[in-house]
C-alpha atoms as a PDB file:
ATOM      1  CA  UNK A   1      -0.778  61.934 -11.692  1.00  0.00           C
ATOM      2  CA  UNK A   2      -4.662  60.995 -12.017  1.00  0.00           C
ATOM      3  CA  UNK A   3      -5.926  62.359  -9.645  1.00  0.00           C
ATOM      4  CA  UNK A   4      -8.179  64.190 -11.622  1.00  0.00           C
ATOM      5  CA  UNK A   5      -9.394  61.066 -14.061  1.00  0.00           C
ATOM      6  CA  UNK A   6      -8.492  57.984 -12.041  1.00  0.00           C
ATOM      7  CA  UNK A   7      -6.542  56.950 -15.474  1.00  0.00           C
ATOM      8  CA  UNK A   8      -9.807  54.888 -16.066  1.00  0.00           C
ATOM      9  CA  UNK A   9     -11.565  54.331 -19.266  1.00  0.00           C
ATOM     10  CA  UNK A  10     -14.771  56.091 -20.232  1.00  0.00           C
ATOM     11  CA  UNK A  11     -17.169  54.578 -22.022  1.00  0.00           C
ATOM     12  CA  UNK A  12     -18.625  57.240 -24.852  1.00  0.00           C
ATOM     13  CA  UNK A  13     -22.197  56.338 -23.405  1.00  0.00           C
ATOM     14  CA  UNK A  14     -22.343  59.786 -20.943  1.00  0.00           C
ATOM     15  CA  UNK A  15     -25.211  58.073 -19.012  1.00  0.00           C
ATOM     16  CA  UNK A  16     -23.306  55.400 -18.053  1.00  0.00           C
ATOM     17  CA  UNK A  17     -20.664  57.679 -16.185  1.00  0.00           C
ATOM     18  CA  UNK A  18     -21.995  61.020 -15.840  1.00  0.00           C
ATOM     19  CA  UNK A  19     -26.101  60.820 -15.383  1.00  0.00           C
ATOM     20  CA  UNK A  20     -27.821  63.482 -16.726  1.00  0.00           C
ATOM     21  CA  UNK A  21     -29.273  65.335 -13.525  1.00  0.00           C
ATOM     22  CA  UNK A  22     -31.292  68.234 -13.191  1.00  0.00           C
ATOM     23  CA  UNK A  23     -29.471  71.116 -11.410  1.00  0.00           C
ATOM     24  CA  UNK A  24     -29.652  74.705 -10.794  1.00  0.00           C
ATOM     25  CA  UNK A  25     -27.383  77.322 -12.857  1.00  0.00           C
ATOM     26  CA  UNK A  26     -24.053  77.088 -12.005  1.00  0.00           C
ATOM     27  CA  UNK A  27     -20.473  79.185 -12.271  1.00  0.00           C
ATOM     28  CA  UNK A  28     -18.228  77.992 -13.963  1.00  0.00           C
ATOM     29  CA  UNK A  29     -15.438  77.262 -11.547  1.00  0.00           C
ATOM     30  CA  UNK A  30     -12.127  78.841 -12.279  1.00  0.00           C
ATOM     31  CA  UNK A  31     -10.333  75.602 -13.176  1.00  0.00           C
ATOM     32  CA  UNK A  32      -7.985  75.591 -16.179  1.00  0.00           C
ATOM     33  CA  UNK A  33      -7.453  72.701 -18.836  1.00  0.00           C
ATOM     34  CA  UNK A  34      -4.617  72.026 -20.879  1.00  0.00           C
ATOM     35  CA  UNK A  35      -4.257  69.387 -23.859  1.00  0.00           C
ATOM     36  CA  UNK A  36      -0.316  68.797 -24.140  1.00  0.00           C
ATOM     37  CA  UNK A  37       0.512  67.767 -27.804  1.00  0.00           C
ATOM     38  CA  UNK A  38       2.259  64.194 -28.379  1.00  0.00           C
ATOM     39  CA  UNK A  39       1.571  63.750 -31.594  1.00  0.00           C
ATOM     40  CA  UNK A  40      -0.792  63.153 -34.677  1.00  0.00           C
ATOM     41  CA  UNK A  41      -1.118  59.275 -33.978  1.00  0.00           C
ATOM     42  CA  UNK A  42      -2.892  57.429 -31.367  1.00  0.00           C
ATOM     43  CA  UNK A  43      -0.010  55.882 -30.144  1.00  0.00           C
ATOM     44  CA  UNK A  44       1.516  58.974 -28.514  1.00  0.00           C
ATOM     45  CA  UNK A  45       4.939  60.530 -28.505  1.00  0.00           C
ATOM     46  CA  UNK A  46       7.275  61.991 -25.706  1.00  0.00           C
ATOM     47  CA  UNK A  47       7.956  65.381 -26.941  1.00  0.00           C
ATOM     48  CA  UNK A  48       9.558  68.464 -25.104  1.00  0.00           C
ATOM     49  CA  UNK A  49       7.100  71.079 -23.943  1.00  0.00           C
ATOM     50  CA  UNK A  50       8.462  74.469 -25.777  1.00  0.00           C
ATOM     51  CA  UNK A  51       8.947  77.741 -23.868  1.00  0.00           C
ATOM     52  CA  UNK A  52       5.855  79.474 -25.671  1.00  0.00           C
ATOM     53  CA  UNK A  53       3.650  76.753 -24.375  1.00  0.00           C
ATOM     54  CA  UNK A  54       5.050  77.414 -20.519  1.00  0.00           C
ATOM     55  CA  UNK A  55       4.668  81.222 -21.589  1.00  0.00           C
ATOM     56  CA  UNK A  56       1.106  80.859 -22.178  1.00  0.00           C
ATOM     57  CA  UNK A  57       0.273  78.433 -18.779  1.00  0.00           C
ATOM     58  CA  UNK A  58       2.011  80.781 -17.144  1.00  0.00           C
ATOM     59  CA  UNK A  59       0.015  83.696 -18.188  1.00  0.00           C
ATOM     60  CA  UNK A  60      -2.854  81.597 -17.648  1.00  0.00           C
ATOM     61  CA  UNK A  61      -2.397  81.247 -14.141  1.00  0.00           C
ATOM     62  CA  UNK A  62      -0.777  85.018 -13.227  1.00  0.00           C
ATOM     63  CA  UNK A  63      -3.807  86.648 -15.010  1.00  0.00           C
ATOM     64  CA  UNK A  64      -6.592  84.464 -14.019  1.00  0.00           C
ATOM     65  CA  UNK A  65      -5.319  83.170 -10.417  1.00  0.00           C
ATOM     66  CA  UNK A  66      -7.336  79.755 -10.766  1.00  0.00           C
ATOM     67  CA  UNK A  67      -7.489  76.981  -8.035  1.00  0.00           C
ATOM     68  CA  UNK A  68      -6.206  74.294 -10.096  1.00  0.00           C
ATOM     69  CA  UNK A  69      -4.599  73.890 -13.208  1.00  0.00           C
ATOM     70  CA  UNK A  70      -4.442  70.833 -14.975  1.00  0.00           C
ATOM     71  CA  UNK A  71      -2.481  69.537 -18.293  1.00  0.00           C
ATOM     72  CA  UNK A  72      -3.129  66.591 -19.324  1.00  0.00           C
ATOM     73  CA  UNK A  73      -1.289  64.279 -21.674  1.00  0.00           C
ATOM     74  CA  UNK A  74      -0.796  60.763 -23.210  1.00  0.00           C
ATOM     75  CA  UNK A  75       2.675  60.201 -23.462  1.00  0.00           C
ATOM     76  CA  UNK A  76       4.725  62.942 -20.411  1.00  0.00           C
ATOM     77  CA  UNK A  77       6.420  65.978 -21.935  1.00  0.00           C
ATOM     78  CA  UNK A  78       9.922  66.728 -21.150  1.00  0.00           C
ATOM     79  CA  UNK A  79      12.439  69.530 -21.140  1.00  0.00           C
ATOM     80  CA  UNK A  80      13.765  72.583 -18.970  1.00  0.00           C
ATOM     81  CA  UNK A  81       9.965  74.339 -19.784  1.00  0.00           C
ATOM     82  CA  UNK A  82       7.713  71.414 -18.597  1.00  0.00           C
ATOM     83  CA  UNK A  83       9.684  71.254 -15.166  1.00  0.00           C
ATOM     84  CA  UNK A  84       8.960  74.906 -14.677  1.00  0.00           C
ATOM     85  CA  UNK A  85       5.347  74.615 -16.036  1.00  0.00           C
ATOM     86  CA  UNK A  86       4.818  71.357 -12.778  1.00  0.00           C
ATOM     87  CA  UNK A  87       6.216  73.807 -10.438  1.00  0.00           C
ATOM     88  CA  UNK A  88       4.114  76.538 -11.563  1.00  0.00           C
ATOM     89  CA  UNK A  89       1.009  77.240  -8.594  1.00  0.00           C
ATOM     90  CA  UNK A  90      -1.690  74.933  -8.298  1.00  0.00           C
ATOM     91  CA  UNK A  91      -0.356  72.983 -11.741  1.00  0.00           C
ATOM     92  CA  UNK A  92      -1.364  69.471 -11.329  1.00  0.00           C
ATOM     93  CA  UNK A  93      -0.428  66.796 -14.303  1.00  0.00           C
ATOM     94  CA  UNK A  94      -2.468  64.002 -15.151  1.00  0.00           C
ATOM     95  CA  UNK A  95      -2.025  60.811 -17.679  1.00  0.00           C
ATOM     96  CA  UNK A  96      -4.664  59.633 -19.771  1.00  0.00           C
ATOM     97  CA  UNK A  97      -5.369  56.200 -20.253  1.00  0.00           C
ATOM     98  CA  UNK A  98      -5.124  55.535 -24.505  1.00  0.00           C
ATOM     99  CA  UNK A  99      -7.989  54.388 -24.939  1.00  0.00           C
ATOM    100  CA  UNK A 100     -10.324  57.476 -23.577  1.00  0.00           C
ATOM    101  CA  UNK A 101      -9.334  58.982 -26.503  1.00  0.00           C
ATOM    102  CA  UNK A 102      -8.846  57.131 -29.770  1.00  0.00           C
ATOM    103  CA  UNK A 103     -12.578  56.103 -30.426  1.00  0.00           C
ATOM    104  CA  UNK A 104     -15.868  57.898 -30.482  1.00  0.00           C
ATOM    105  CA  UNK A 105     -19.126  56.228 -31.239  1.00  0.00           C
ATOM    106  CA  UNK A 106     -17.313  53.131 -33.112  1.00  0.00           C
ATOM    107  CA  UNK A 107     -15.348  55.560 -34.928  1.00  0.00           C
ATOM    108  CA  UNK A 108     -11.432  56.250 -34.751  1.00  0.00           C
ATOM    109  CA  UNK A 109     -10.108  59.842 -33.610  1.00  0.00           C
ATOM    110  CA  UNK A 110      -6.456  60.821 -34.234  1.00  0.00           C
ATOM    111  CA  UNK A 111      -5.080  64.219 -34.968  1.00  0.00           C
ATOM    112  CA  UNK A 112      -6.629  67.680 -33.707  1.00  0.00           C
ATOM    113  CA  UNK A 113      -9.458  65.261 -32.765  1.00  0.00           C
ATOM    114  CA  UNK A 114      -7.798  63.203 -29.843  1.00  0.00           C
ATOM    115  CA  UNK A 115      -7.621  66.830 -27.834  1.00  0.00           C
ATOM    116  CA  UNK A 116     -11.083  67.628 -28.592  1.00  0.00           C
ATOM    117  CA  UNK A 117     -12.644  64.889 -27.126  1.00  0.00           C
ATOM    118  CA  UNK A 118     -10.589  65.466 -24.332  1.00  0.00           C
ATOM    119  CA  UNK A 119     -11.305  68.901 -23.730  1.00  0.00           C
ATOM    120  CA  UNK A 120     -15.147  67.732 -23.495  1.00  0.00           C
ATOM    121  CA  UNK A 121     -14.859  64.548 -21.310  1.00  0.00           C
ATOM    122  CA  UNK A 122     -12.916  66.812 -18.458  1.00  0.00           C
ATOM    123  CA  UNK A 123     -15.596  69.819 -19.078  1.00  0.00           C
ATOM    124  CA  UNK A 124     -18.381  67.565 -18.300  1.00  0.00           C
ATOM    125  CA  UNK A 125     -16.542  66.025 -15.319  1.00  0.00           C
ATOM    126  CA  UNK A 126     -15.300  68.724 -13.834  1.00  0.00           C
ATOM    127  CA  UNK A 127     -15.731  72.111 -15.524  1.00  0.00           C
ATOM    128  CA  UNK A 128     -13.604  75.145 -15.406  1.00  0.00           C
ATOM    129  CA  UNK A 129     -12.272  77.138 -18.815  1.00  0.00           C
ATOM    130  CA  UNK A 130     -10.029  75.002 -21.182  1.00  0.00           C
ATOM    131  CA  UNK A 131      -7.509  76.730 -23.210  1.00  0.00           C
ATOM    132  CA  UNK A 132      -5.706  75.493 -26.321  1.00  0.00           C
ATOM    133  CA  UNK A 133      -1.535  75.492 -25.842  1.00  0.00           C
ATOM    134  CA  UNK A 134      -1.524  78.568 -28.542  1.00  0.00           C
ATOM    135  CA  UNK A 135      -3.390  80.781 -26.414  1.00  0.00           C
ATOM    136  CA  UNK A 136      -1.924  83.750 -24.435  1.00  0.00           C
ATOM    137  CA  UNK A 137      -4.169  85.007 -21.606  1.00  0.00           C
ATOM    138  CA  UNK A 138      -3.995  89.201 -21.032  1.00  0.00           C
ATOM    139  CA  UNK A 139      -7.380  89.784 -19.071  1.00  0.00           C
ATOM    140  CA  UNK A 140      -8.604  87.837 -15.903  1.00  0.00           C
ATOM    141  CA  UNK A 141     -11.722  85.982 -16.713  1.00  0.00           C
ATOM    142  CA  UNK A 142     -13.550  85.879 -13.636  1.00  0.00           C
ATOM    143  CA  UNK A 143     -16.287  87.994 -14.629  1.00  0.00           C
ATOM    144  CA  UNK A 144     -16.891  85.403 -17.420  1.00  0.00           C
ATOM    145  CA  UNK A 145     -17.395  82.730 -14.736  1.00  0.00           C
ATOM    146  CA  UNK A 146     -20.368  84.169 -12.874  1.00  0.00           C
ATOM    147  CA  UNK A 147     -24.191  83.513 -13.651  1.00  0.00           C
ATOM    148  CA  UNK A 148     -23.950  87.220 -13.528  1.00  0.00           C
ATOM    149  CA  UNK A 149     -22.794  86.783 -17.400  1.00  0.00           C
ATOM    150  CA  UNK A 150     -23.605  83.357 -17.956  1.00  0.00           C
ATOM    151  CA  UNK A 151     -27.626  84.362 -17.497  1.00  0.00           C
ATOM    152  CA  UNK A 152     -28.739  80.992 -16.759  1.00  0.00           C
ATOM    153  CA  UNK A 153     -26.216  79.252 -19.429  1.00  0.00           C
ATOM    154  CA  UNK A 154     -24.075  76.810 -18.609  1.00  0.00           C
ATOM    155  CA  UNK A 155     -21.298  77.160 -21.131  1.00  0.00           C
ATOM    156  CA  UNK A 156     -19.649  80.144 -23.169  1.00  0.00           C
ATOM    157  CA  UNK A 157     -17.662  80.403 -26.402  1.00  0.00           C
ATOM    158  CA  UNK A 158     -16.856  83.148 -28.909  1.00  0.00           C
ATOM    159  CA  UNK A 159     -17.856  83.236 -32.131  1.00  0.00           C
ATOM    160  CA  UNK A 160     -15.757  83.270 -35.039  1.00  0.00           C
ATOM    161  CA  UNK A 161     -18.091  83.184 -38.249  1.00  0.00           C
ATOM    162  CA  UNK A 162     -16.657  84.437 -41.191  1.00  0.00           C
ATOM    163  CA  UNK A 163     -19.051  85.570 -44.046  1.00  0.00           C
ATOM    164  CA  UNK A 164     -21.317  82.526 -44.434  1.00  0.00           C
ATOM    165  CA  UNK A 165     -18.701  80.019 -42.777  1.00  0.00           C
ATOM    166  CA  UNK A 166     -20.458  79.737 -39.734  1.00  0.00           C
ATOM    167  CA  UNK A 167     -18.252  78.263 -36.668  1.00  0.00           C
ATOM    168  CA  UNK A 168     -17.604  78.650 -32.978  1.00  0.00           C
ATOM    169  CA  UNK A 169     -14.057  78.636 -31.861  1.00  0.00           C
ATOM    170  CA  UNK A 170     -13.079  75.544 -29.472  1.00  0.00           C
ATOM    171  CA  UNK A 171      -9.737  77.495 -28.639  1.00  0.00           C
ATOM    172  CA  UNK A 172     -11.113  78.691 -25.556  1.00  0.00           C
ATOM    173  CA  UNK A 173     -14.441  76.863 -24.020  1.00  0.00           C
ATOM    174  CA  UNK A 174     -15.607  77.559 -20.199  1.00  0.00           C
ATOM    175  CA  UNK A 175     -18.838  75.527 -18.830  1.00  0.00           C
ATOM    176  CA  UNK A 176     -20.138  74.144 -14.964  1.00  0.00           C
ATOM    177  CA  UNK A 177     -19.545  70.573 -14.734  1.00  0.00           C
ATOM    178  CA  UNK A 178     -22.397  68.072 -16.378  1.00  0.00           C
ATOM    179  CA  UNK A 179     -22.942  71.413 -18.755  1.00  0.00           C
ATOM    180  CA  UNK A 180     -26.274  70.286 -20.998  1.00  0.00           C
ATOM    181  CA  UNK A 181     -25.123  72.000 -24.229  1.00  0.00           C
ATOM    182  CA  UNK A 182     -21.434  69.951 -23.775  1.00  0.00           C
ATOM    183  CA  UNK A 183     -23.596  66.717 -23.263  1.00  0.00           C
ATOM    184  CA  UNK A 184     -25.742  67.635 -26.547  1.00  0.00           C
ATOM    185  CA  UNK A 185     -22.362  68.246 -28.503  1.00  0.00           C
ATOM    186  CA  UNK A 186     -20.757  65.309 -26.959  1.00  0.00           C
ATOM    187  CA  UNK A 187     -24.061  62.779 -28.116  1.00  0.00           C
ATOM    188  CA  UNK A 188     -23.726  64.282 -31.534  1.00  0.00           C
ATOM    189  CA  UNK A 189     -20.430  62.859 -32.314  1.00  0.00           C
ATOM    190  CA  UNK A 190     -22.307  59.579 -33.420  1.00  0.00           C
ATOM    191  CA  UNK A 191     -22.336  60.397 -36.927  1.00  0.00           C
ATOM    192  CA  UNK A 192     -18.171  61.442 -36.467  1.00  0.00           C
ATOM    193  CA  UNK A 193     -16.068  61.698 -39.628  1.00  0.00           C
ATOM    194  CA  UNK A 194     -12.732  61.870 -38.673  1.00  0.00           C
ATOM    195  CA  UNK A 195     -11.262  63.519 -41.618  1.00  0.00           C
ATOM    196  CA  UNK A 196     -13.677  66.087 -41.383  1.00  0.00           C
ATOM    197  CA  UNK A 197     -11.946  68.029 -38.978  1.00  0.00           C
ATOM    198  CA  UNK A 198     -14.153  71.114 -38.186  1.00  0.00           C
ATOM    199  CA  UNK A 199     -17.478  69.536 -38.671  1.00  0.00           C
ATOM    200  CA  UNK A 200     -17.907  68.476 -35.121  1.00  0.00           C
ATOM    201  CA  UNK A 201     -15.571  70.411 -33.446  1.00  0.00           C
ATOM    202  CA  UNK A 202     -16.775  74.078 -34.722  1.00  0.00           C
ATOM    203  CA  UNK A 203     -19.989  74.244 -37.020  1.00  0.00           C
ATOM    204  CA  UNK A 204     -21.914  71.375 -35.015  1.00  0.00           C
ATOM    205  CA  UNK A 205     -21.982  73.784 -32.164  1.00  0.00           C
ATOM    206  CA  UNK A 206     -23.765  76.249 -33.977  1.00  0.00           C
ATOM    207  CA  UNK A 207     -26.762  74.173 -34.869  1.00  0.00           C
ATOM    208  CA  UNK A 208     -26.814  73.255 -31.464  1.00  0.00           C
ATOM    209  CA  UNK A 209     -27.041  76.331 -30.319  1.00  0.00           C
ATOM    210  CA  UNK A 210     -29.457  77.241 -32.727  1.00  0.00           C
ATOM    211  CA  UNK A 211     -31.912  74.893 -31.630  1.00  0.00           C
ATOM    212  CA  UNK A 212     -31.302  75.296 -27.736  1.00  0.00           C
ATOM    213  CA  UNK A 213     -30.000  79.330 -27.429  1.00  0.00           C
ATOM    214  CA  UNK A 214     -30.520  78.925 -23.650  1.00  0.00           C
ATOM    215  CA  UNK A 215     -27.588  77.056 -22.612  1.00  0.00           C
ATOM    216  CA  UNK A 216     -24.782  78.418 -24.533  1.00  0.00           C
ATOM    217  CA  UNK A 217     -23.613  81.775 -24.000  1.00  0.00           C
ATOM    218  CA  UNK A 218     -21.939  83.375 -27.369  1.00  0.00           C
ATOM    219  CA  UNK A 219     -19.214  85.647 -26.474  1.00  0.00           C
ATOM    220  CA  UNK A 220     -17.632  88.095 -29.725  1.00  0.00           C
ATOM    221  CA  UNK A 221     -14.814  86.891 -32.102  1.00  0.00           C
ATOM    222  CA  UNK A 222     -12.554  89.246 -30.272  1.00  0.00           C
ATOM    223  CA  UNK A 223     -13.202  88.006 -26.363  1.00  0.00           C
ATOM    224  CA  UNK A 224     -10.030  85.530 -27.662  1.00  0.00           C
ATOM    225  CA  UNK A 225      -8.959  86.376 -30.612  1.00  0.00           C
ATOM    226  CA  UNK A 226      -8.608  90.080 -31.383  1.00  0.00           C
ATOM    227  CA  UNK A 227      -5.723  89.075 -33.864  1.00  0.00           C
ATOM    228  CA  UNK A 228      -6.788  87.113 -36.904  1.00  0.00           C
ATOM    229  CA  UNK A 229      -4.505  85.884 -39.215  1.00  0.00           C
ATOM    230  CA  UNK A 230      -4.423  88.097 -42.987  1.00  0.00           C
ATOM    231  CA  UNK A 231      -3.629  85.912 -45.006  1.00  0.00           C
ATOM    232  CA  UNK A 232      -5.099  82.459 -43.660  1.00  0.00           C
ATOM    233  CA  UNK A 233      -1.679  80.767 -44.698  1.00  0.00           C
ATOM    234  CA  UNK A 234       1.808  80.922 -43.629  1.00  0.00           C
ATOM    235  CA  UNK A 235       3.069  83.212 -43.146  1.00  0.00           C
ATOM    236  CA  UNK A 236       0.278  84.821 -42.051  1.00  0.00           C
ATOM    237  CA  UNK A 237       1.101  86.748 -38.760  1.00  0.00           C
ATOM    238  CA  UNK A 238       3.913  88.645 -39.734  1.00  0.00           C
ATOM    239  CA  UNK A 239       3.080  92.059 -38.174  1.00  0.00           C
ATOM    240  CA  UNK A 240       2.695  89.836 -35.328  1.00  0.00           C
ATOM    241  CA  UNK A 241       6.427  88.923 -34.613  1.00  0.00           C
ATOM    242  CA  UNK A 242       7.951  90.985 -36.923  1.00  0.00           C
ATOM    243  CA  UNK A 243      10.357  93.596 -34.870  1.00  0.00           C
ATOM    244  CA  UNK A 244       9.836  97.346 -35.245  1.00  0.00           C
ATOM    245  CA  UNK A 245       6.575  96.669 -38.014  1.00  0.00           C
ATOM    246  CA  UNK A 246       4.627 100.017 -38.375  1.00  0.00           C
ATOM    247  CA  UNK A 247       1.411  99.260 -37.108  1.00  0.00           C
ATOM    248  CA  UNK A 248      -1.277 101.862 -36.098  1.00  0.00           C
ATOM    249  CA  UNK A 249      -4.553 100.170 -36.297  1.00  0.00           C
ATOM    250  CA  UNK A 250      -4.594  96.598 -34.171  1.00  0.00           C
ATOM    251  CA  UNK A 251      -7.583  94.810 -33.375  1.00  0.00           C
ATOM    252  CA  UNK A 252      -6.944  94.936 -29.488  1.00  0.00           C
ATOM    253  CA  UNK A 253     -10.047  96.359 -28.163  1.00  0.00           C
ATOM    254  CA  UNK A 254      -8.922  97.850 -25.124  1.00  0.00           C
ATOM    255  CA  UNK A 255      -5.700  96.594 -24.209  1.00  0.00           C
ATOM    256  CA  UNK A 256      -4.403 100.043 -23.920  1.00  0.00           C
ATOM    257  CA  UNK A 257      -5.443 100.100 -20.690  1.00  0.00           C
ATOM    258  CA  UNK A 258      -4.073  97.307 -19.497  1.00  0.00           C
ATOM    259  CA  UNK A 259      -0.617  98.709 -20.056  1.00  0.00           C
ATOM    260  CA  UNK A 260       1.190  99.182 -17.402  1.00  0.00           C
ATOM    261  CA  UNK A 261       3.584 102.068 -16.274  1.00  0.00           C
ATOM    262  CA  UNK A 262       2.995 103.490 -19.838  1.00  0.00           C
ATOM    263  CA  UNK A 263       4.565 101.433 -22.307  1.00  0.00           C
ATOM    264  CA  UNK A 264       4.968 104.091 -24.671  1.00  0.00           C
ATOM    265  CA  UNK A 265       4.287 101.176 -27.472  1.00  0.00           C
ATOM    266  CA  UNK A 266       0.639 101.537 -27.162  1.00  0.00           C
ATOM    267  CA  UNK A 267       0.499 104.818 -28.098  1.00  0.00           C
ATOM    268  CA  UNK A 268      -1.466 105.980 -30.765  1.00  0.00           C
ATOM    269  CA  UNK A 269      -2.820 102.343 -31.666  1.00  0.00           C
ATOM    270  CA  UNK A 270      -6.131 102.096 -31.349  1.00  0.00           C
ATOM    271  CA  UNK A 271      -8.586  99.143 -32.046  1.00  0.00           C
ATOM    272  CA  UNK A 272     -10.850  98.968 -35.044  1.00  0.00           C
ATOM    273  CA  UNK A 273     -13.600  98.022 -33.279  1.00  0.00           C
ATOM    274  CA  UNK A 274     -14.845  98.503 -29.668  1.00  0.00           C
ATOM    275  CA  UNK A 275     -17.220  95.573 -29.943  1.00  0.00           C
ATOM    276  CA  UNK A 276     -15.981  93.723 -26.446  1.00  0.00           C
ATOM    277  CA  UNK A 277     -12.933  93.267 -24.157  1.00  0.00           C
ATOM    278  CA  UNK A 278     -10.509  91.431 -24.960  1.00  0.00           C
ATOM    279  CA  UNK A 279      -9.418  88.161 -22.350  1.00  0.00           C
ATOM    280  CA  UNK A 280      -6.685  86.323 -24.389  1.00  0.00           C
ATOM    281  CA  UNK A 281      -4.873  86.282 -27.799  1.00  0.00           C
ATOM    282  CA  UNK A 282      -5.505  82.961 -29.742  1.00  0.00           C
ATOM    283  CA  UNK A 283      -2.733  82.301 -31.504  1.00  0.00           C
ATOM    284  CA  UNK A 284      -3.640  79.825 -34.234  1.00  0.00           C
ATOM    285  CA  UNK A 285      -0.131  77.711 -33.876  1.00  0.00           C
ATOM    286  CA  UNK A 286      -0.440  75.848 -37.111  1.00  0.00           C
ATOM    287  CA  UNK A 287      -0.017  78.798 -38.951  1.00  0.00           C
ATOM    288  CA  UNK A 288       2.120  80.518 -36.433  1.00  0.00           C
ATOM    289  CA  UNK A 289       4.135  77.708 -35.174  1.00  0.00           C
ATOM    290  CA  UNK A 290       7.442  78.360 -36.437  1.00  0.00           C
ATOM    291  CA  UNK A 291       7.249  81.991 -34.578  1.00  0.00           C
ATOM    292  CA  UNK A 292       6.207  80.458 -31.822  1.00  0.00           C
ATOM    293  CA  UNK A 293       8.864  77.454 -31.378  1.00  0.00           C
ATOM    294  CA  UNK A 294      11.637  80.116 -32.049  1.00  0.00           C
ATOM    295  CA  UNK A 295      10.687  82.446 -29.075  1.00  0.00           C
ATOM    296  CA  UNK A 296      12.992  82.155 -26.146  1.00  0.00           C
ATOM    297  CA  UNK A 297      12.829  84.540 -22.774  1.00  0.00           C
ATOM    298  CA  UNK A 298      15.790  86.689 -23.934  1.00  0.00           C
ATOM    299  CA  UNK A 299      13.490  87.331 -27.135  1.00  0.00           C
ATOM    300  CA  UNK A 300      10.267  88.319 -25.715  1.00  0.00           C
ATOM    301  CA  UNK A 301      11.802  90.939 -23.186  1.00  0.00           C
ATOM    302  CA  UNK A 302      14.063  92.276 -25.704  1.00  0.00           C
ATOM    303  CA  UNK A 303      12.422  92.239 -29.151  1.00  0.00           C
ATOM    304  CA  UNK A 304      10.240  95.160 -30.282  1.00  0.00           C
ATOM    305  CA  UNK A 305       6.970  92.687 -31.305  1.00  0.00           C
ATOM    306  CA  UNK A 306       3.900  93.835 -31.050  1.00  0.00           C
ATOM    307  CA  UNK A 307       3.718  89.845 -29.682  1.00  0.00           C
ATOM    308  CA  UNK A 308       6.278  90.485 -26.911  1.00  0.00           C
ATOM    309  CA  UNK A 309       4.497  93.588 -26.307  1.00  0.00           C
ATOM    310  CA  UNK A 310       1.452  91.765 -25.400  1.00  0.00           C
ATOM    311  CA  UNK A 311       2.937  89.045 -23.268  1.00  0.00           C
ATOM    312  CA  UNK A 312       4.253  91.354 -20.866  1.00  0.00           C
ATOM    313  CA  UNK A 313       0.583  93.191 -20.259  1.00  0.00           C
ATOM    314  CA  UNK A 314       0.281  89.997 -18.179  1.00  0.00           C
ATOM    315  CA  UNK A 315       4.062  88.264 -17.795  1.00  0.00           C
ATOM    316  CA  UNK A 316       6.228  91.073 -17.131  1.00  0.00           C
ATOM    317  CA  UNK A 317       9.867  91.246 -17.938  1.00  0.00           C
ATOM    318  CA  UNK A 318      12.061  91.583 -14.989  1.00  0.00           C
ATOM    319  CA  UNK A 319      14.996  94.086 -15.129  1.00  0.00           C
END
């Protein structure tokens, strides 16, 4: 199970494991990163992977057909979902050593933080797309990949400023391995405040990429998330998961035709803006989390959600 890492300690000094090498722009290979959750504390917990979580692997690797897959953890999930997740196609686990994780620059990560250093270290190692656990993929992201789009960046995100809160979303990150914006964002975690929680993790990459625009590509709010939250606190997704809600307007810019055989539940919804296509649906599971944990396969082939809905666009129902 570490294959991928080796299970070996890294120190947070990038020179002294990953040298800083002049290379020509790359793609960003289609690999796919997972963060399983086991808890808040560095000493992590055994706990039993839910179905959404398989759900949204699963679209991951039907809509986006990568070579690997990878989901890493500290402490090995469990359950009826995390069996079917490991035989899922090219779905590789991999353990991570404790102490990659708990420390940056002399200073002690727990929480939200633990995954985000994660998501980095295997970014710079290895590259490929990482994807939080709450995210449902709906379009394949291949053409994201390519120096085509990339233009001679090495890394994408999507922007999700809001009025004069500026921020990047770290739901969904994609860069070539040894990316040179992920190395600036990794050094700047010297000054790390661990109870500041989206200092380093969303706003620091906007400085950064206001001082070096040429290696970070900025992708639109709704590339991953063209269904924000109303209300900011639970609950705030009810139209979401709520059965048979009237909804005519939904911010799901061009999903309709992705539907298919004519799911006569698109009709007449239309996006509010046209501003990009959409790849996946972020889901923002600490807000949504008790939605989440109560969906079940019977549900989300049955109920009339505009949630369900979308999971089938790239998970069909059978029967």
């Amino acid at each position: 199970v570490c294959e991928v890492w080796g299970c070996t300690v890294v120190p947070d000094n990038l020179e002294s494991w990953l040298p800083d090498e002049a290379h020509a722009p790359a793609d960003v290979p289609n690999i796919l990163h997972f963060v399983a959750d086991n808890g808040p504390d560095p000493a992590p917990i055994a706990v039993e992977w839910p179905y959404f979580q398989y759900l949204h692997v699963l679209s991951a690797v039907t809509t986006h057909r990568p070579n690997k897959v990878y989901v890493y953890y500290r402490a090995q999930p469990f359950g009826e979902w995390w069996d079917k997740t490991l035989q899922l196609r090219g779905v590789q686990r991999v353990r991570l050593d404790n102490r990659l994780y708990t420390g940056f620059y002399g200073h002690p990560v727990t929480g939200p933080h633990m995954s985000d250093k994660i998501r980095m270290m295997v970014l710079l190692k290895h590259g490929g797309v990482y994807f939080d656990n709450d995210v449902l993929s709906i379009r394949n992201i291949q053409p994201l990949l390519s120096q085509s789009s990339l233009g001679g960046r090495c890394a994408f995100m999507a922007d999700e400023t809001s009025g004069n809160f500026f921020k990047f979303s770290n739901a969904v990150i994609g860069a070539s391995p040894n990316c040179k914006f992920l190395r600036l964002w990794w050094q700047n975690y010297t000054d790390f405040n661990d109870k500041n929680w989206i200092e380093h993790s969303m706003t620091r990459p906007v400085a950064l990429h206001r001082e070096h625009p040429g290696l970070l590509q900025l992708l639109p709010e709704l590339t991953f998330e063209p269904y924000v939250p109303q209300t900011g606190m639970p609950p705030a997704s009810p139209s979401l998961f709520e059965v048979g809600a009237n909804i005519t307007e939904v911010d799901l810019a061009g999903l309709q035709g992705l539907a298919v055989g004519g799911d006569g539940f698109w009709a007449g919804r239309v996006p509010r803006r046209n501003a990009a296509p959409t790849f996946a649906l972020h889901l923002f599971g600490h807000i949504n989390l008790g939605a989440l944990m109560a969906l079940n396969e019977t549900s989300r082939c049955h109920d009339d959600t505009l949630f369900n809905h979308m999971t089938r666009l790239s998970v069909p129902c059978s029967g």
